[in-house]
C-alpha atoms as a PDB file:
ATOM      1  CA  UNK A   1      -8.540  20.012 -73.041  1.00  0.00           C
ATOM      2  CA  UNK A   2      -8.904  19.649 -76.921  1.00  0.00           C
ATOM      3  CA  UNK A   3      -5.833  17.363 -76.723  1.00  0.00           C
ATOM      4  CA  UNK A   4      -7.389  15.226 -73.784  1.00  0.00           C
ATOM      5  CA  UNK A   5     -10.734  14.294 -75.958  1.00  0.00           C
ATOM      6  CA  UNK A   6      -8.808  12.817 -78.841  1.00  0.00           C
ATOM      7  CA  UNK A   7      -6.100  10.750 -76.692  1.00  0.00           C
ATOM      8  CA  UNK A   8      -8.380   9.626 -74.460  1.00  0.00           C
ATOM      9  CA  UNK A   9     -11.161   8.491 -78.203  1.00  0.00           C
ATOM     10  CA  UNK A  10      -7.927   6.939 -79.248  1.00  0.00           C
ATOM     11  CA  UNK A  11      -7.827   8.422 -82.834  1.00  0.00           C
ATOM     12  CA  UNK A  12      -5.813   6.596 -85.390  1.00  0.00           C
ATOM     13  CA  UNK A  13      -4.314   7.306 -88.841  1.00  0.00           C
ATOM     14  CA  UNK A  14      -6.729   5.715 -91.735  1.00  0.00           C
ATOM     15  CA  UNK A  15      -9.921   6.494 -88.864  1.00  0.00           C
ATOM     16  CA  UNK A  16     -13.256   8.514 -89.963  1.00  0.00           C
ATOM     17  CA  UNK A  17     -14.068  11.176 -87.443  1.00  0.00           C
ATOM     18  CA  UNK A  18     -16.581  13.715 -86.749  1.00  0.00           C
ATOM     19  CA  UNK A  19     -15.904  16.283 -84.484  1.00  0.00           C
ATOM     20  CA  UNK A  20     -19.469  17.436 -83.924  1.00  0.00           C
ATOM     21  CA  UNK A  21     -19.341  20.680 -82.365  1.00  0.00           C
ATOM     22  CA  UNK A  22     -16.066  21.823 -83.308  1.00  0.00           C
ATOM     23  CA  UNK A  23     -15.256  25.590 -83.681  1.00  0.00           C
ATOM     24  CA  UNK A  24     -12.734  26.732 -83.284  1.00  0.00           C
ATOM     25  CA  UNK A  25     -11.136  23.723 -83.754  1.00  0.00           C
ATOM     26  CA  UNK A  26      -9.101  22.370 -81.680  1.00  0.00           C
ATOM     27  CA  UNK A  27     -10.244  19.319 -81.229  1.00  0.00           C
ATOM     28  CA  UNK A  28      -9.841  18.700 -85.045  1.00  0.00           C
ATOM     29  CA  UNK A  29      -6.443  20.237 -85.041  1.00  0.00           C
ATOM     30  CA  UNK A  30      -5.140  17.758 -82.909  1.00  0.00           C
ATOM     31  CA  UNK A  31      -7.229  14.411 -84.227  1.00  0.00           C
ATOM     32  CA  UNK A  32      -5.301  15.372 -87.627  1.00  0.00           C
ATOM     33  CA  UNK A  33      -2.239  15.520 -85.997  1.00  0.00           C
ATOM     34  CA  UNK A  34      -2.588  11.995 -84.516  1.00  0.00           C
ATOM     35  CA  UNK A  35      -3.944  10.882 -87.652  1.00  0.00           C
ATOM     36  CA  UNK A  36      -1.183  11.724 -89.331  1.00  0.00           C
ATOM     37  CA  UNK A  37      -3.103  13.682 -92.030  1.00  0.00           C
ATOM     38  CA  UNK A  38      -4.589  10.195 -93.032  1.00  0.00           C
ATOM     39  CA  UNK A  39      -8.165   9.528 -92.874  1.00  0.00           C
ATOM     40  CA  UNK A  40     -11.100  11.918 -92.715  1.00  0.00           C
ATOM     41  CA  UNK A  41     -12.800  14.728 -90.323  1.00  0.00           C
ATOM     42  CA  UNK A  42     -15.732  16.231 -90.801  1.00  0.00           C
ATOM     43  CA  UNK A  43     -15.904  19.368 -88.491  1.00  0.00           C
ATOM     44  CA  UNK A  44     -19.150  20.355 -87.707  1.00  0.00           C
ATOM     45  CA  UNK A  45     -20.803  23.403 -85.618  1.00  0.00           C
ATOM     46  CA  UNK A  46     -23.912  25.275 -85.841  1.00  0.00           C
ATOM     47  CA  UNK A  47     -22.220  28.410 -86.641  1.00  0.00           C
ATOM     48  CA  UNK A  48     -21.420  28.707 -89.881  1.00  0.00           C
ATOM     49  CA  UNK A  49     -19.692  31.739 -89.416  1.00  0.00           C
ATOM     50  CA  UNK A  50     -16.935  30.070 -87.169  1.00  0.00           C
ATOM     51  CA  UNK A  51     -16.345  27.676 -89.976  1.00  0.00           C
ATOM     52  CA  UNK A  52     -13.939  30.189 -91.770  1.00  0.00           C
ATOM     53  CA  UNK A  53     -11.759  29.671 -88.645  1.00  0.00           C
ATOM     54  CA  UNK A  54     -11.545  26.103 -88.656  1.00  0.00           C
ATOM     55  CA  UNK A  55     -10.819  25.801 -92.655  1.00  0.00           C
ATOM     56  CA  UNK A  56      -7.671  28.902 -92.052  1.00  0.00           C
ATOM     57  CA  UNK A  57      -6.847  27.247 -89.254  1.00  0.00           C
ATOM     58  CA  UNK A  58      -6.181  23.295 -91.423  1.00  0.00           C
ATOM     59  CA  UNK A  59      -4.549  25.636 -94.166  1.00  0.00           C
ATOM     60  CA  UNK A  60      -2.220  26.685 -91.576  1.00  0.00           C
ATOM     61  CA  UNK A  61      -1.154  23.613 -89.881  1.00  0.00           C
ATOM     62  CA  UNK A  62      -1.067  21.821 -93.143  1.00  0.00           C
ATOM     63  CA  UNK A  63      -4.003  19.517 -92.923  1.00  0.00           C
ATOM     64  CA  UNK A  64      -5.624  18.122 -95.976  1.00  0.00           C
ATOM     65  CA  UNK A  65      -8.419  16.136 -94.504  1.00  0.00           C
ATOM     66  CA  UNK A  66     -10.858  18.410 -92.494  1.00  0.00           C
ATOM     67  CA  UNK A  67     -14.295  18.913 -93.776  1.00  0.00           C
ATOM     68  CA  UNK A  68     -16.098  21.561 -92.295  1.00  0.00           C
ATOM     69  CA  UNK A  69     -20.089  21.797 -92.312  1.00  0.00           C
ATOM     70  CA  UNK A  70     -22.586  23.951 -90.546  1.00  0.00           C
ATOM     71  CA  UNK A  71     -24.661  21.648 -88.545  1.00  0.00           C
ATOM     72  CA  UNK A  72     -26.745  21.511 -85.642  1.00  0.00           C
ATOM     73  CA  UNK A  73     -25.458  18.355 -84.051  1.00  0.00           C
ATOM     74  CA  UNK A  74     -29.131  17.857 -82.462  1.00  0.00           C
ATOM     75  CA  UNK A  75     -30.184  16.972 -85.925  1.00  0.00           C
ATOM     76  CA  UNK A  76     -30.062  13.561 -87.518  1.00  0.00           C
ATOM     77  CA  UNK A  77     -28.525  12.751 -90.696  1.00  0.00           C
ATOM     78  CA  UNK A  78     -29.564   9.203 -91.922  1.00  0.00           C
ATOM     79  CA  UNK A  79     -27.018   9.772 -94.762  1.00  0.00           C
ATOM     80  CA  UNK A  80     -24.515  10.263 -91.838  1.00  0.00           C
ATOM     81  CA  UNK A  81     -26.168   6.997 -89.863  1.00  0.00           C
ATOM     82  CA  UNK A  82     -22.692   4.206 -88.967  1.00  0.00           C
ATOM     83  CA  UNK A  83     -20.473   6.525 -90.914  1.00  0.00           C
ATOM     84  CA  UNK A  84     -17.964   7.407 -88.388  1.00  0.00           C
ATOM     85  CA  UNK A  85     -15.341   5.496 -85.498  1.00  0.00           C
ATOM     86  CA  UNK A  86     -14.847   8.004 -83.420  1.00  0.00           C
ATOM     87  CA  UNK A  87     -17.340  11.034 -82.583  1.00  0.00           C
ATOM     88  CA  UNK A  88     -15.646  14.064 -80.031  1.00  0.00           C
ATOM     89  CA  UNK A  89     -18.973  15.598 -78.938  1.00  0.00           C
ATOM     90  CA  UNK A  90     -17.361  18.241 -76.629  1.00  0.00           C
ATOM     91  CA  UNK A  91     -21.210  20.167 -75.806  1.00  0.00           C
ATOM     92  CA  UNK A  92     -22.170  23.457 -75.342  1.00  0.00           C
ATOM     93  CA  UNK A  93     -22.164  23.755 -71.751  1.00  0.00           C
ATOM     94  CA  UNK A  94     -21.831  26.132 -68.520  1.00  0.00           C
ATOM     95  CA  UNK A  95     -18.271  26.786 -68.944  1.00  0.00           C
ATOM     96  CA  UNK A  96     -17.719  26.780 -65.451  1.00  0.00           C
ATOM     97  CA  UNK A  97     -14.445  25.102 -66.275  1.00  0.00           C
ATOM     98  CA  UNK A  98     -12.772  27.856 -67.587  1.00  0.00           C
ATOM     99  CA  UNK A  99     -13.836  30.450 -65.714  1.00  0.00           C
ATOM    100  CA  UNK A 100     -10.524  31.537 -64.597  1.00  0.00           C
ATOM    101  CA  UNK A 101     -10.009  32.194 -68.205  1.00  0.00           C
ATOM    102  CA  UNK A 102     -13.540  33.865 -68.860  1.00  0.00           C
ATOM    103  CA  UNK A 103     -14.556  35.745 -66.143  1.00  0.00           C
ATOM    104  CA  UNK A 104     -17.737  36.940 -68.002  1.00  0.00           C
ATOM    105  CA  UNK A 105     -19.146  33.548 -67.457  1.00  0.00           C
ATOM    106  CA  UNK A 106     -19.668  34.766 -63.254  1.00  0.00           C
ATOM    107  CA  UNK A 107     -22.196  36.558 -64.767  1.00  0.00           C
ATOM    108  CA  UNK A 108     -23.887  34.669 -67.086  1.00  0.00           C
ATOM    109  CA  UNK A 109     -28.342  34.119 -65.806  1.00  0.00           C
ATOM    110  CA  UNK A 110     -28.404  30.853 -64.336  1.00  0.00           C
ATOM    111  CA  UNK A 111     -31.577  30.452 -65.301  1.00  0.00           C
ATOM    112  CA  UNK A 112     -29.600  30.109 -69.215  1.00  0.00           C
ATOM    113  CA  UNK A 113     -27.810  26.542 -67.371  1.00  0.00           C
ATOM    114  CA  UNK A 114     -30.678  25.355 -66.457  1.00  0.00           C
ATOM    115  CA  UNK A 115     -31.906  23.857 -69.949  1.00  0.00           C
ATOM    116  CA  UNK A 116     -28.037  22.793 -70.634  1.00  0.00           C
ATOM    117  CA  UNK A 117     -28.714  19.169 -69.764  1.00  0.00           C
ATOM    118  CA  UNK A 118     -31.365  18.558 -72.029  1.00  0.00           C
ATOM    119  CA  UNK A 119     -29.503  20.061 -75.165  1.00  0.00           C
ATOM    120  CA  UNK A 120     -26.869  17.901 -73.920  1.00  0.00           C
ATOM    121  CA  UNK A 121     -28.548  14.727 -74.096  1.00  0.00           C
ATOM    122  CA  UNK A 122     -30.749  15.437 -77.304  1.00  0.00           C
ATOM    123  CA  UNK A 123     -27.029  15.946 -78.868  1.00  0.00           C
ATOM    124  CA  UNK A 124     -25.871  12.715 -77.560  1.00  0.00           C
ATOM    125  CA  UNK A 125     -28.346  11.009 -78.318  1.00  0.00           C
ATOM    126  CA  UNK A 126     -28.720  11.989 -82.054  1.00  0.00           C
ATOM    127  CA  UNK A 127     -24.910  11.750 -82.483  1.00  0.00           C
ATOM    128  CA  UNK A 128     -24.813   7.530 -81.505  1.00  0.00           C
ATOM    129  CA  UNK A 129     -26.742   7.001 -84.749  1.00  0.00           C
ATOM    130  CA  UNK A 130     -23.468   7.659 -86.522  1.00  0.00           C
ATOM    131  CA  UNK A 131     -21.101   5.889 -84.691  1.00  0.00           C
ATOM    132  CA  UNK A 132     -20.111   2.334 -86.501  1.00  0.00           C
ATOM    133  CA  UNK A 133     -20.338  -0.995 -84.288  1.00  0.00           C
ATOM    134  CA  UNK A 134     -17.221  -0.935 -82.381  1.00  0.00           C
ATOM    135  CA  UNK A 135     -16.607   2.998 -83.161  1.00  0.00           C
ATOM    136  CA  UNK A 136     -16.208   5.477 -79.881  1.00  0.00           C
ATOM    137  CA  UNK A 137     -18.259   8.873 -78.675  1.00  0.00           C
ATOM    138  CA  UNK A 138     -16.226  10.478 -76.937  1.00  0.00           C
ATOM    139  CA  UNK A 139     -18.292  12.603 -75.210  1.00  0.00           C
ATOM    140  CA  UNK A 140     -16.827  16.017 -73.067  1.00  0.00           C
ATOM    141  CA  UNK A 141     -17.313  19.225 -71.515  1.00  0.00           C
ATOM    142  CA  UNK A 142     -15.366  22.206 -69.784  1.00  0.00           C
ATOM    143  CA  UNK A 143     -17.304  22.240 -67.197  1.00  0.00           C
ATOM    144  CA  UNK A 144     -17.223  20.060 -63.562  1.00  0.00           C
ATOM    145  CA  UNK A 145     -21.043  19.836 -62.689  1.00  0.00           C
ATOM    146  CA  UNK A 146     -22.435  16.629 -62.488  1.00  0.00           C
ATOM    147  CA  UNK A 147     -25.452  17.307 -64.124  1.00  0.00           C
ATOM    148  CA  UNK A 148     -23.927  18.112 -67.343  1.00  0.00           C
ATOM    149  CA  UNK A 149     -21.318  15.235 -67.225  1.00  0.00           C
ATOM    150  CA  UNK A 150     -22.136  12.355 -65.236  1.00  0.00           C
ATOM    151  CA  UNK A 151     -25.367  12.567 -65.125  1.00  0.00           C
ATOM    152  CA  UNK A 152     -25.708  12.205 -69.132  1.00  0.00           C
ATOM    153  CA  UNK A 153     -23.671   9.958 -69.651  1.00  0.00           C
ATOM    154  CA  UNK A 154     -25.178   7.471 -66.847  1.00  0.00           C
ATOM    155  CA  UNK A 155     -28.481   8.917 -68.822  1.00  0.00           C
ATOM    156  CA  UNK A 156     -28.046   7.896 -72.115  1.00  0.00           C
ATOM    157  CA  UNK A 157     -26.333   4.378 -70.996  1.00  0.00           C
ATOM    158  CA  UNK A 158     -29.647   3.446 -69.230  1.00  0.00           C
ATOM    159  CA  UNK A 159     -31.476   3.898 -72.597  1.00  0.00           C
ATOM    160  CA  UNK A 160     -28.879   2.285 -75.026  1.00  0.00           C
ATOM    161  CA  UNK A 161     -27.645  -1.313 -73.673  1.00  0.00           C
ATOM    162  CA  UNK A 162     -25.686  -0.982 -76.921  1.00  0.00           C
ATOM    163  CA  UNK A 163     -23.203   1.307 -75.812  1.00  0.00           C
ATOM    164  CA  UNK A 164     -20.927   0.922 -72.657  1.00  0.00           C
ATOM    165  CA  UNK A 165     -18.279   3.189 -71.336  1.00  0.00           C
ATOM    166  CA  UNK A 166     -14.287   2.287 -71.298  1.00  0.00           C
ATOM    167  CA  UNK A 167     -11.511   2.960 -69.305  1.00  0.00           C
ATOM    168  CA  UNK A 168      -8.757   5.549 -71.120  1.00  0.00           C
ATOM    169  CA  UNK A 169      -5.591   6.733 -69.880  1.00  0.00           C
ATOM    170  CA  UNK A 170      -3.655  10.369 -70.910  1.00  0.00           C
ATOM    171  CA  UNK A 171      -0.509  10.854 -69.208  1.00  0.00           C
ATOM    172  CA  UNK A 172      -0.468   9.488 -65.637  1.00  0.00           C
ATOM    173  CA  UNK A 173      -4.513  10.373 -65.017  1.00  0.00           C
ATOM    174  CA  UNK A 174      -6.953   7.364 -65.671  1.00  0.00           C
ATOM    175  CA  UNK A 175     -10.774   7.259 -65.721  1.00  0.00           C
ATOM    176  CA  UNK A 176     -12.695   5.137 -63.687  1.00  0.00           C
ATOM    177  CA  UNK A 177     -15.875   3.831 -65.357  1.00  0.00           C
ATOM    178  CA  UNK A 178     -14.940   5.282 -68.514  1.00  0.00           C
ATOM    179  CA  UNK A 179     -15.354   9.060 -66.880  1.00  0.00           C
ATOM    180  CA  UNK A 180     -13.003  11.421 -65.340  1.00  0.00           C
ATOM    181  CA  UNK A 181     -13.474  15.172 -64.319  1.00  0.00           C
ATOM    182  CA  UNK A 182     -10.049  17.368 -64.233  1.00  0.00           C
ATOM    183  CA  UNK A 183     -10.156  19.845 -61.564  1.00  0.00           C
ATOM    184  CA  UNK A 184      -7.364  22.889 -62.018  1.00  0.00           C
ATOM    185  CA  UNK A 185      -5.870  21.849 -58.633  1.00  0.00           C
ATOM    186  CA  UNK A 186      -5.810  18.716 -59.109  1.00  0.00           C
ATOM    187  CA  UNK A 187      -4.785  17.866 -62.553  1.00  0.00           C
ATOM    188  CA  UNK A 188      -3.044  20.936 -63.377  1.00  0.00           C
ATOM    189  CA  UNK A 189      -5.642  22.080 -66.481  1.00  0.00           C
ATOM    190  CA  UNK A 190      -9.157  23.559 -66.971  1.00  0.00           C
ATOM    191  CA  UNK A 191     -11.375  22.224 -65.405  1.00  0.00           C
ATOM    192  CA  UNK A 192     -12.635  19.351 -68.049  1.00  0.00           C
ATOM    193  CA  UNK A 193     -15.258  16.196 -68.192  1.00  0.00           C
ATOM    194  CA  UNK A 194     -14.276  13.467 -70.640  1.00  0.00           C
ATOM    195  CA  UNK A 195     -16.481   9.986 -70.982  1.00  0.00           C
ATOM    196  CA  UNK A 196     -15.679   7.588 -73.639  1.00  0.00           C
ATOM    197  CA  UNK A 197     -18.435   5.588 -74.693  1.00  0.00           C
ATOM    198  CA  UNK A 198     -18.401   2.857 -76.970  1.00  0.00           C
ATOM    199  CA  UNK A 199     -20.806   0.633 -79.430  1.00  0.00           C
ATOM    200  CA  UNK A 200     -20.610  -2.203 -78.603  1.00  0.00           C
ATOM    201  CA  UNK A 201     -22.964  -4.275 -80.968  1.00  0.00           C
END
């Protein structure tokens, strides 16, 4: 799934990037790896404790340019304001994605999903201040409800005529409006919601 989000943002050697929720990271991991250690990423989460495993993780692999910082990406930044071309803002969400690989979620209160959506969009929409004109969101999930993936997205493009979302291709699946969910069944992967999103003026 972590490989998914950055084909599908289309992250380039030379590119800034903030991965906004990023632990353990992944997602960084493998935006380094495309950008072949050239360029910048800032690795954010609200846990600073997770951080350690994200900076180990870079000394590991090799990778000189991740930045990690505890943030809560709900929180704006003006110093951070058309700073970056491609955001991964892969949410906290219901998990119900990966529930073949974390049973515990079955028994998570519902009633804790219910408020997912909002926190969602509040992250979204803080996070297109720092996108640059012509820079991507890429915007994802592991989970398959609509209300946490389609229904944002379609949310936040009805408030911001600046953004609009665009088509992406990884391996032989391709999006249609600029959205696709992978189903385990289908797609052979955890279940996964990518949108790519991008400013447009």
């Amino acid at each position: 799934a972590a490989r998914i989000a950055v084909e599908a943002a289309g992250v380039k050697p030379g590119m800034k990037v903030l991965d906004a929720c990023s632990a353990p990271g992944g997602k960084s991991f493998a935006a380094a790896i495309n950008m072949e250690n050239n360029g910048s990423i800032l690795s954010c989460d609200i846990h600073d404790k997770k951080l350690s495993l994200i900076s180990s993780g870079a000394q590991r692999l090799g990778i000189e340019i991740i930045e990690t910082k505890a943030r809560d990406a709900r929180i704006s930044d003006e110093a951070l304001n058309n700073s970056f071309d491609v955001i991964i803002a892969d949410v906290p969400c219901s998990g119900l994605g990966v529930i073949a690989k974390k049973p515990e979620i079955r028994s998570k209160d519902p009633k804790e999903l219910v408020g997912l959506p909002e926190i969602q969009k509040q992250i979204l929409e803080n996070l297109s201040a720092f996108i640059k004109v012509g820079g991507v969101i890429l915007y994802s999930t592991c989970t398959v409800l609509p209300e946490e993936n389609e229904e944002v997205g379609r949310d936040f493009l009805s408030k911001h005529p600046e953004f609009e979302t665009e088509n992406f291709t990884v391996g032989n699946i391709a999006s249609t409006n600029g959205m696709y969910t992978f189903w385990p069944n289908v797609d052979d992967s955890d279940g996964f919601f990518a949108a790519k999103i991008r400013r447009i003026k």
